[in-house]
PDB file of N, CA and C in Angstrom:
ATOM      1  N   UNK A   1       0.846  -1.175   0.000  1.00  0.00           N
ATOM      2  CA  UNK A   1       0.000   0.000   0.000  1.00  0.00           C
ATOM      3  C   UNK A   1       0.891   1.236   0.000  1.00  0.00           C
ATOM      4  N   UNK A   2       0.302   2.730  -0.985  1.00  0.00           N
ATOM      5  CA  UNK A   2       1.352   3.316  -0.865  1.00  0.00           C
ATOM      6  C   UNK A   2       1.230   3.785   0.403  1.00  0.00           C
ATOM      7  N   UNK A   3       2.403   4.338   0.719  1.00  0.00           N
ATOM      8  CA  UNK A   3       2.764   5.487   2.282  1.00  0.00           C
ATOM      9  C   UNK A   3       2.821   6.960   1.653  1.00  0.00           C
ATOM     10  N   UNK A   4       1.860   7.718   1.809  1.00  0.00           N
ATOM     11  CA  UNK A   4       2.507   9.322   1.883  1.00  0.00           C
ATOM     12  C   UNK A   4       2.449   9.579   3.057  1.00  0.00           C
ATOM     13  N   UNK A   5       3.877  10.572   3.058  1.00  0.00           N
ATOM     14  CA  UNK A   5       3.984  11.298   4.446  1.00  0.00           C
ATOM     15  C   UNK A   5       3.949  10.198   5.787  1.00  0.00           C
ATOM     16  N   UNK A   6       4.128   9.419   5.388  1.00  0.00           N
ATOM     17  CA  UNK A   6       4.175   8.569   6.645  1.00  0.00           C
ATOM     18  C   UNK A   6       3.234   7.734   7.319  1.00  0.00           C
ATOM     19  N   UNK A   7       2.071   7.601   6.218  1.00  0.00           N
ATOM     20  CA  UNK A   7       0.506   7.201   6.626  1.00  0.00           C
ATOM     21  C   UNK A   7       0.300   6.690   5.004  1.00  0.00           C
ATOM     22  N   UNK A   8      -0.416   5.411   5.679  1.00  0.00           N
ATOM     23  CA  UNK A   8      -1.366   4.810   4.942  1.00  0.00           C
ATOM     24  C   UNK A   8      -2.354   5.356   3.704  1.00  0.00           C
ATOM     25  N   UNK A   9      -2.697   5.839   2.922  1.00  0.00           N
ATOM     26  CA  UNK A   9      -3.601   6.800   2.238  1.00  0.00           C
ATOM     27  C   UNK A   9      -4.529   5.835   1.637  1.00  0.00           C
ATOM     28  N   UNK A  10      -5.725   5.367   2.482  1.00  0.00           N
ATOM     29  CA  UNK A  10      -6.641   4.228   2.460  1.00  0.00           C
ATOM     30  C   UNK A  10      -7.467   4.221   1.095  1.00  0.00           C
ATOM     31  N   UNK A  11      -7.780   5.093   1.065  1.00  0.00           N
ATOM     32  CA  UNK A  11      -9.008   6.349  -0.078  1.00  0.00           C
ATOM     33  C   UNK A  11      -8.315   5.959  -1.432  1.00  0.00           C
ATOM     34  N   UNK A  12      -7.254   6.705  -0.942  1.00  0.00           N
ATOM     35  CA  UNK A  12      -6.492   6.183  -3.282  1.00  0.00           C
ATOM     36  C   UNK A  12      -6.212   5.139  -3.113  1.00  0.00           C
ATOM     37  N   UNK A  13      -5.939   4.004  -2.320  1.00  0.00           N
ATOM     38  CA  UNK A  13      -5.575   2.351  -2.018  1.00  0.00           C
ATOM     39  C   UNK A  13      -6.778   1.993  -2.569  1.00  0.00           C
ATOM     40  N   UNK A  14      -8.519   2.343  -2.385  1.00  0.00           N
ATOM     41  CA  UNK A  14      -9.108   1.636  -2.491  1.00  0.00           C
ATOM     42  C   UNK A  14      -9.669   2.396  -4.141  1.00  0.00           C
ATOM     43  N   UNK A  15      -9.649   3.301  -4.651  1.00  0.00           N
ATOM     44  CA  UNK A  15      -9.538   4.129  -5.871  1.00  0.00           C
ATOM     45  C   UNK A  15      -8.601   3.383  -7.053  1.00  0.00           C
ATOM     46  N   UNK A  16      -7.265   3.466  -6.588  1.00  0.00           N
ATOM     47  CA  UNK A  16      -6.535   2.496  -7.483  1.00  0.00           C
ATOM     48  C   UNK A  16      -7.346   1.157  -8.049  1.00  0.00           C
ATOM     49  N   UNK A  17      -7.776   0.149  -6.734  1.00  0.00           N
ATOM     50  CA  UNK A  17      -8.380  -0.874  -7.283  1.00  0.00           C
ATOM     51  C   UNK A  17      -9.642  -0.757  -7.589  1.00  0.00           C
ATOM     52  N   UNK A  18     -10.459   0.312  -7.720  1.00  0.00           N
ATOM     53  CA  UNK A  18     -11.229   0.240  -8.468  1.00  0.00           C
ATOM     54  C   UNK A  18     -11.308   0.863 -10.228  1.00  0.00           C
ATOM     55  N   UNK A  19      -9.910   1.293 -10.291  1.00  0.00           N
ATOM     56  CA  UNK A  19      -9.678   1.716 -11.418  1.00  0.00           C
ATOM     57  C   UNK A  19      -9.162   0.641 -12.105  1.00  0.00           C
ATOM     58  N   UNK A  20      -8.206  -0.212 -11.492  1.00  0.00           N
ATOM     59  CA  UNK A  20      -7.727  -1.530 -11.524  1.00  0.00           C
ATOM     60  C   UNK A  20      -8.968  -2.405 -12.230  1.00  0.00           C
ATOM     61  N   UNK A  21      -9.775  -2.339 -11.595  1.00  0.00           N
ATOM     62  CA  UNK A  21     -10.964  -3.483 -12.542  1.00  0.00           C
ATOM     63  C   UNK A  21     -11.673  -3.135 -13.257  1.00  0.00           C
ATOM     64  N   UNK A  22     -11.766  -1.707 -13.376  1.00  0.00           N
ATOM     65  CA  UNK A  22     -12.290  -1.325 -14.502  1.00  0.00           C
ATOM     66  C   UNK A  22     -13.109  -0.394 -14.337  1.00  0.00           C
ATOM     67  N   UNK A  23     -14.002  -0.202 -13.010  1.00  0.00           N
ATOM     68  CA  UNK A  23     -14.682   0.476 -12.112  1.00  0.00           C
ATOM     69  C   UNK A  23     -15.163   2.001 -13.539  1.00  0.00           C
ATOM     70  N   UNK A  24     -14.535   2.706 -13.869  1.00  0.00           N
ATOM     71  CA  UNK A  24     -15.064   3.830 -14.412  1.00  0.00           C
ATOM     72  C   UNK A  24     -15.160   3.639 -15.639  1.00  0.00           C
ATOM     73  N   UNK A  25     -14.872   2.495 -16.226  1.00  0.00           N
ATOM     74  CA  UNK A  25     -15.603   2.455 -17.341  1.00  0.00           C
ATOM     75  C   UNK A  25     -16.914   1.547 -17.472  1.00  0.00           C
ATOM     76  N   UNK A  26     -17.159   1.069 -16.483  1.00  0.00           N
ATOM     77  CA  UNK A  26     -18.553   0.465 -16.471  1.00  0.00           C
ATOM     78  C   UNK A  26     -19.255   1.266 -15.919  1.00  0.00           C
ATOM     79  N   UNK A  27     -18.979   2.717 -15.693  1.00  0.00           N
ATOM     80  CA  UNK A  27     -20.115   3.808 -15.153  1.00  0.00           C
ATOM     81  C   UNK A  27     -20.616   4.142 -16.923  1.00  0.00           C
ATOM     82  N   UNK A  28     -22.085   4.369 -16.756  1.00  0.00           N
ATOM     83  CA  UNK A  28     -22.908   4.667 -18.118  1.00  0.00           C
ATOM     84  C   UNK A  28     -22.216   5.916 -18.506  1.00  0.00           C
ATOM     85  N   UNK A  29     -21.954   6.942 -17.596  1.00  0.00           N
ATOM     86  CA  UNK A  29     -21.843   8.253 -17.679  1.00  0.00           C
ATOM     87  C   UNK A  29     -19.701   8.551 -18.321  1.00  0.00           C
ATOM     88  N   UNK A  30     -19.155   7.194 -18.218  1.00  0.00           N
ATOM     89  CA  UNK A  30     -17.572   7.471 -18.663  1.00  0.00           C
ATOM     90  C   UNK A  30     -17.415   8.103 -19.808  1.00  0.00           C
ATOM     91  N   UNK A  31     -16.698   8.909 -19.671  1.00  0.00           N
ATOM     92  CA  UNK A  31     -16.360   9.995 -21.582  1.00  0.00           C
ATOM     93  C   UNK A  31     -17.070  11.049 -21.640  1.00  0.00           C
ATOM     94  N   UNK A  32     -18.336  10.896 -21.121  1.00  0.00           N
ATOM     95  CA  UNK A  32     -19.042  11.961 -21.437  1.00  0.00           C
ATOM     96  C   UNK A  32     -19.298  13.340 -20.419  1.00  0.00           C
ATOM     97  N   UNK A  33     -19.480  14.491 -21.156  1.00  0.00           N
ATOM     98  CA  UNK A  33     -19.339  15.692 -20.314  1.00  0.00           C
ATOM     99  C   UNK A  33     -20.286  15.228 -19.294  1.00  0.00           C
ATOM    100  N   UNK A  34     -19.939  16.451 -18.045  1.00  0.00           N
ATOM    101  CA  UNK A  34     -21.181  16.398 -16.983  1.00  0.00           C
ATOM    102  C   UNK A  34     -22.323  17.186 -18.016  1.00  0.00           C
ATOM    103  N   UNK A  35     -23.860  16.823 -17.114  1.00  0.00           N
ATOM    104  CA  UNK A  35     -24.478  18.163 -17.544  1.00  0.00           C
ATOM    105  C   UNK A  35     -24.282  19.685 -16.908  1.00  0.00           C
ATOM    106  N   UNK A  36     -24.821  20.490 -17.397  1.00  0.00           N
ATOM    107  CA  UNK A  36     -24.289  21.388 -16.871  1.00  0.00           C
ATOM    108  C   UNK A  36     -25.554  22.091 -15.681  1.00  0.00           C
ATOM    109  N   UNK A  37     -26.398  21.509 -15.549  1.00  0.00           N
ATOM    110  CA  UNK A  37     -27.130  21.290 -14.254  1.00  0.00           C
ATOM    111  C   UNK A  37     -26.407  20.563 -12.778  1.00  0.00           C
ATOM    112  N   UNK A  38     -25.402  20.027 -13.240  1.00  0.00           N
ATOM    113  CA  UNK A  38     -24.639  19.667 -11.978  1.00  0.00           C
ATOM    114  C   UNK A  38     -23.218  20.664 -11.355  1.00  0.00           C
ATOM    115  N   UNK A  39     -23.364  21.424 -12.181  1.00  0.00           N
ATOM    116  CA  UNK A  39     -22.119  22.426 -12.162  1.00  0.00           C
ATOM    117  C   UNK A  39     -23.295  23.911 -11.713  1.00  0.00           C
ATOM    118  N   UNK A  40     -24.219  23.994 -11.862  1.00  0.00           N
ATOM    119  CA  UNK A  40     -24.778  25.294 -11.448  1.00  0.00           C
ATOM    120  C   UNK A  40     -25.717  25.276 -10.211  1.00  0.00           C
ATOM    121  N   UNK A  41     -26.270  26.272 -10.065  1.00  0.00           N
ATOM    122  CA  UNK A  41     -26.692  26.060  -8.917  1.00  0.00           C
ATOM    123  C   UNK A  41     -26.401  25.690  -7.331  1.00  0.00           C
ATOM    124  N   UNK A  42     -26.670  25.671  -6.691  1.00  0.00           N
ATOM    125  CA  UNK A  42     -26.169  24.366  -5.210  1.00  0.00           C
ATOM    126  C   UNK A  42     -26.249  23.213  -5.298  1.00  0.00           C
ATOM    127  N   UNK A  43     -24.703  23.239  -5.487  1.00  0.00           N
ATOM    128  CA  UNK A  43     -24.021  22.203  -5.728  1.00  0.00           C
ATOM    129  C   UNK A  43     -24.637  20.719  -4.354  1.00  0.00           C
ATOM    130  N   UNK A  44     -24.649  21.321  -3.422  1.00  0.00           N
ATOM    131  CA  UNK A  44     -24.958  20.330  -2.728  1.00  0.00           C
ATOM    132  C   UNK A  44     -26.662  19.934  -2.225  1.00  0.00           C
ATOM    133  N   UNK A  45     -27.202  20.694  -2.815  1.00  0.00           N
ATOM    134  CA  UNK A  45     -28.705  20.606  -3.367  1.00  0.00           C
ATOM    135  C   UNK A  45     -28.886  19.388  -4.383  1.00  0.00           C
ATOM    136  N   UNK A  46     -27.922  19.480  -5.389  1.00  0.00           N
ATOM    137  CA  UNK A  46     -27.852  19.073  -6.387  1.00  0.00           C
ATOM    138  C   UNK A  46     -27.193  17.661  -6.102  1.00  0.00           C
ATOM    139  N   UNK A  47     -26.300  17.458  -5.501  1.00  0.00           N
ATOM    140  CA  UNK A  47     -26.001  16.010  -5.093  1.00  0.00           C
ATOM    141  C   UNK A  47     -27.583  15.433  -4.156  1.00  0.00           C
ATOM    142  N   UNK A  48     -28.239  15.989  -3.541  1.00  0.00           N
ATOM    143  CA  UNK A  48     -28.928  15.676  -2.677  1.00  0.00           C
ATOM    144  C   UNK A  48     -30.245  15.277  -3.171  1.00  0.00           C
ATOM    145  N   UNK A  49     -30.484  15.866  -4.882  1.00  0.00           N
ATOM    146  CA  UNK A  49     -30.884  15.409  -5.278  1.00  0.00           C
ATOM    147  C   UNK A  49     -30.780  13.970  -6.189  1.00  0.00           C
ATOM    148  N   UNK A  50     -29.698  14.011  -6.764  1.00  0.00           N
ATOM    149  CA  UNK A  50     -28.872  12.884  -7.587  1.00  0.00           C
ATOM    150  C   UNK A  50     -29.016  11.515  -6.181  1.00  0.00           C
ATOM    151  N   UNK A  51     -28.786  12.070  -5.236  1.00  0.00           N
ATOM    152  CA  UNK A  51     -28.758  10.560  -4.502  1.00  0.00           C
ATOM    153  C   UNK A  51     -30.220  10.263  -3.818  1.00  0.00           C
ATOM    154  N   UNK A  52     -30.994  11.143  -3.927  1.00  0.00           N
ATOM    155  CA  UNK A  52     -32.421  10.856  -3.269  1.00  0.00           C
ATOM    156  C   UNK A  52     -32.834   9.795  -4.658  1.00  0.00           C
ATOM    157  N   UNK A  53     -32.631  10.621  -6.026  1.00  0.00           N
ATOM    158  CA  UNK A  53     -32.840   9.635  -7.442  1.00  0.00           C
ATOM    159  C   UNK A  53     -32.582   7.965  -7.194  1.00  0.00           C
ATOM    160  N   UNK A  54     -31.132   7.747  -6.610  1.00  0.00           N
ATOM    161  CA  UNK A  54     -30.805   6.588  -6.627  1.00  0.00           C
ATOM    162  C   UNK A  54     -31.156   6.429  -5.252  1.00  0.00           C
ATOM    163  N   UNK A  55     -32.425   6.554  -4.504  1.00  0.00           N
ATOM    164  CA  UNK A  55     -32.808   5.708  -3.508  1.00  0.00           C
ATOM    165  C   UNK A  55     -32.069   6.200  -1.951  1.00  0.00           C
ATOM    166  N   UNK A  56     -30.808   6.963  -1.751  1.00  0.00           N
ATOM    167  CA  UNK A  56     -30.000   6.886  -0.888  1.00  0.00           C
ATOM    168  C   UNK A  56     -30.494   7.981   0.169  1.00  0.00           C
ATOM    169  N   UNK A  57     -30.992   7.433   1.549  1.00  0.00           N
ATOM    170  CA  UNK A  57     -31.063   8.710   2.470  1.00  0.00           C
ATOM    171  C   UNK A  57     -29.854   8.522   3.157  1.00  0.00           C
ATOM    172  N   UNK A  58     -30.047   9.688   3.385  1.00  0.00           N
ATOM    173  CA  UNK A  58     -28.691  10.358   4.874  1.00  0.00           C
ATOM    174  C   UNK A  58     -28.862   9.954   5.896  1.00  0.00           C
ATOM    175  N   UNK A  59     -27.851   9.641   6.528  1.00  0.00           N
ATOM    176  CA  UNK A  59     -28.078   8.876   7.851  1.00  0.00           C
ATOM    177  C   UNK A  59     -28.987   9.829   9.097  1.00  0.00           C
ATOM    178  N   UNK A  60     -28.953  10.608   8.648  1.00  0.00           N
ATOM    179  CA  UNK A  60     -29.855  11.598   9.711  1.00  0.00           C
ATOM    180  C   UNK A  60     -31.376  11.301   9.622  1.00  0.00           C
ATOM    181  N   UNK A  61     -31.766  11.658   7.959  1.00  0.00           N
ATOM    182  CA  UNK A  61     -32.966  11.190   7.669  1.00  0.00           C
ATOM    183  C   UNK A  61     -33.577   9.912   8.102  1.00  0.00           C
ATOM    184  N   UNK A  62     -32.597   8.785   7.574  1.00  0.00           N
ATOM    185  CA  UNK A  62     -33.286   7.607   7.848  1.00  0.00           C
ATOM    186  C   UNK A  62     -33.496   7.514   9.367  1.00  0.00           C
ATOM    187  N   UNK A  63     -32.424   8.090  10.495  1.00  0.00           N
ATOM    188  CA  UNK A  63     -32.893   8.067  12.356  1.00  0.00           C
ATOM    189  C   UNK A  63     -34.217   8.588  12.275  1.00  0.00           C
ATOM    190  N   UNK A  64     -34.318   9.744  11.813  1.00  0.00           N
ATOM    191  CA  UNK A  64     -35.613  10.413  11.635  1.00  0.00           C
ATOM    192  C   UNK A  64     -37.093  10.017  11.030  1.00  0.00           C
ATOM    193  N   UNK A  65     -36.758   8.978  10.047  1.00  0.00           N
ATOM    194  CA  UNK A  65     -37.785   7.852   9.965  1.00  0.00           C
ATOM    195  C   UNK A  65     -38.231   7.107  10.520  1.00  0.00           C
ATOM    196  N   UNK A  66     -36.850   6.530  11.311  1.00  0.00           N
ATOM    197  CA  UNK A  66     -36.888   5.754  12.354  1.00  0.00           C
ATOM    198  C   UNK A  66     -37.922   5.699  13.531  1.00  0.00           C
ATOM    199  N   UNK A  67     -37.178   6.844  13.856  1.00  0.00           N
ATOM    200  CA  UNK A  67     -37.663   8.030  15.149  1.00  0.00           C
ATOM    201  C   UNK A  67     -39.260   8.034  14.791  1.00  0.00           C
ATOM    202  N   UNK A  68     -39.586   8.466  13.909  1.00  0.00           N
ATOM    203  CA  UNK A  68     -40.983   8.924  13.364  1.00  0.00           C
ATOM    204  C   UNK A  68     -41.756   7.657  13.446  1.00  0.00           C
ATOM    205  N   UNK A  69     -41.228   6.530  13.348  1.00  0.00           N
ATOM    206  CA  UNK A  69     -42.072   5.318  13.274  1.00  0.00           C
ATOM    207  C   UNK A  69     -42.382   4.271  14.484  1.00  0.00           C
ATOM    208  N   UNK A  70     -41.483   4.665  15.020  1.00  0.00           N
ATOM    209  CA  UNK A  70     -41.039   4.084  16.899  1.00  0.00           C
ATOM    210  C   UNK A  70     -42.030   5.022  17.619  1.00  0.00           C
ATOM    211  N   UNK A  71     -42.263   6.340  17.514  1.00  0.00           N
ATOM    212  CA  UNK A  71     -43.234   7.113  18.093  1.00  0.00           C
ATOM    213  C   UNK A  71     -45.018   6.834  17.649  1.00  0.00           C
ATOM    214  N   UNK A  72     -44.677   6.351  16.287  1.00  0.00           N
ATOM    215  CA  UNK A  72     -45.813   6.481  15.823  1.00  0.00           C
ATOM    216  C   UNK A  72     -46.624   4.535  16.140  1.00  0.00           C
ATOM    217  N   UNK A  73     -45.758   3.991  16.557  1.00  0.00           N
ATOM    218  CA  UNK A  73     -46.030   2.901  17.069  1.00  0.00           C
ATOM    219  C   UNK A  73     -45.975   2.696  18.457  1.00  0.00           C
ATOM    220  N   UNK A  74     -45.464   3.524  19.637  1.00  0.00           N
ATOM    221  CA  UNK A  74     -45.875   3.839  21.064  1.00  0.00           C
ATOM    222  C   UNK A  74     -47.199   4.404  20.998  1.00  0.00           C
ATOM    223  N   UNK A  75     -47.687   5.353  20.349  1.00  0.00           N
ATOM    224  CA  UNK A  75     -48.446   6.079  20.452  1.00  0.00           C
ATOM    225  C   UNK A  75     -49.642   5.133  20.618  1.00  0.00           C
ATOM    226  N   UNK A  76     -49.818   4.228  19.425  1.00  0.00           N
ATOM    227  CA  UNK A  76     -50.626   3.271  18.903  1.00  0.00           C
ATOM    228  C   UNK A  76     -51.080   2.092  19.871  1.00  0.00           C
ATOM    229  N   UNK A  77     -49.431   1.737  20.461  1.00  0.00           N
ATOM    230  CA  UNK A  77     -49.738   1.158  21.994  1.00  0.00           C
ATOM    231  C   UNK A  77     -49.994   1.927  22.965  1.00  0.00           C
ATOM    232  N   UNK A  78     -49.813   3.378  23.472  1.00  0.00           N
ATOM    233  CA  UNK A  78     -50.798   3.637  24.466  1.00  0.00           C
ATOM    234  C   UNK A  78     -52.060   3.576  24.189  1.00  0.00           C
ATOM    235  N   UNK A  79     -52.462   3.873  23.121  1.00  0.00           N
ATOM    236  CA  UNK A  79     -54.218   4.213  22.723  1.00  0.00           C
ATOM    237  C   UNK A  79     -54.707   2.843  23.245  1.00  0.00           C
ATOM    238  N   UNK A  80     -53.852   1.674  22.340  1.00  0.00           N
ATOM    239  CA  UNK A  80     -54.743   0.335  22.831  1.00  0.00           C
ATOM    240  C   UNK A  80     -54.917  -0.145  24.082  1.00  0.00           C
ATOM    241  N   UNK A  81     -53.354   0.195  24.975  1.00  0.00           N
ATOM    242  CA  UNK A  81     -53.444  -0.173  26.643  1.00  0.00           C
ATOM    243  C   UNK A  81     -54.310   1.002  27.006  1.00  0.00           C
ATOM    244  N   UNK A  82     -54.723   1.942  26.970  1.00  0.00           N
ATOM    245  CA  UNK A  82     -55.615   2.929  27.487  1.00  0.00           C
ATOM    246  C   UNK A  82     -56.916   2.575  27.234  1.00  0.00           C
ATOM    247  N   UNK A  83     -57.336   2.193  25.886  1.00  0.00           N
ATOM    248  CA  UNK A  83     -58.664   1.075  25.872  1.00  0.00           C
ATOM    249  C   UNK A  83     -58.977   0.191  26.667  1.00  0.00           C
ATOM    250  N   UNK A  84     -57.591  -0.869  26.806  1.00  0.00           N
ATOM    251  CA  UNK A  84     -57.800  -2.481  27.716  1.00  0.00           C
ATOM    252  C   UNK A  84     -58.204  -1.760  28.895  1.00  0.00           C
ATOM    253  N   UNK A  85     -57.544  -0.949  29.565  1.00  0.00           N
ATOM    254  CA  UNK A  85     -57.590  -0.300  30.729  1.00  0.00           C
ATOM    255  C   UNK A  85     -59.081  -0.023  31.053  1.00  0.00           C
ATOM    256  N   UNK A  86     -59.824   1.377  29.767  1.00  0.00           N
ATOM    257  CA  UNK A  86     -61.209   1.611  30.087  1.00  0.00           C
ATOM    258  C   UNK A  86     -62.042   0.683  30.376  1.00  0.00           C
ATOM    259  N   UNK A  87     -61.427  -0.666  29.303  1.00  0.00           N
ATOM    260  CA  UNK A  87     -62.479  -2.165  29.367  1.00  0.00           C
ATOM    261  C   UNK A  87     -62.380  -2.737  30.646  1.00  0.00           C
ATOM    262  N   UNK A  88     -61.482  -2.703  31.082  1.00  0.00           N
ATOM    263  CA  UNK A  88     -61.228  -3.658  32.792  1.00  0.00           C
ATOM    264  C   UNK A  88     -62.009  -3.056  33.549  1.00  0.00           C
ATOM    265  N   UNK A  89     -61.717  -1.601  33.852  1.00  0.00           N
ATOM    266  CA  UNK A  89     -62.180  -0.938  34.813  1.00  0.00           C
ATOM    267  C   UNK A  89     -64.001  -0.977  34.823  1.00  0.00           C
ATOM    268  N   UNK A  90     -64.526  -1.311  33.142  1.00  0.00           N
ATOM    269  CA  UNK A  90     -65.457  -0.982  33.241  1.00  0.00           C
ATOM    270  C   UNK A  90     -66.251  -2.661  33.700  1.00  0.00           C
ATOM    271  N   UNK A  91     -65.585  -3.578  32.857  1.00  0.00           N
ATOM    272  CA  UNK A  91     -66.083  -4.669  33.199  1.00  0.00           C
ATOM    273  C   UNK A  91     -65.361  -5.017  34.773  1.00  0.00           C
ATOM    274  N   UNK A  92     -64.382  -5.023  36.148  1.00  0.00           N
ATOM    275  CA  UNK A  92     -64.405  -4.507  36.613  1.00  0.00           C
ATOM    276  C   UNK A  92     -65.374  -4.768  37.779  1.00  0.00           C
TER     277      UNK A  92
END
């Protein structure tokens, strides 16, 4: 592996071998210009869109789904133990 500066440089170690197998030329997009919708605008808008395209949330988002669905399924169990509850008390 190479050494710069005295360290490992993991990133182009694993770059090399994917250039090594071929990696950028089996991207659809090899040779050809960017569009120029990816160069204007916010830029990181613009990735954020490109990876929502291919399916990918951010690890923040997906906690936040998470989060959103863990609440939204407590909730669901208090309502029902708060029912059993009215039913006991009433039958009881």
């Amino acid at each position: 592996m190479g050494k710069e500066h005295g360290h490992v440089n993991w990133m182009d170690q694993i770059f090399k071998e994917y250039e090594r197998e071929g990696g950028l030329k089996n991207n659809p997009g090899f040779g050809k210009p960017l569009p120029e919708s990816a160069l204007s605008g916010n830029i990181y808008d613009n990735f954020l869109t490109k990876a929502k395209d291919a399916g990918f949330l951010p690890l923040w988002i997906k906690w936040q789904k998470e989060i959103r669905e863990e609440l939204a399924e407590l909730v669901r169990l208090k309502k029902m133990n708060g029912t059993e509850s009215e039913l006991n008390e009433t039958n009881g």
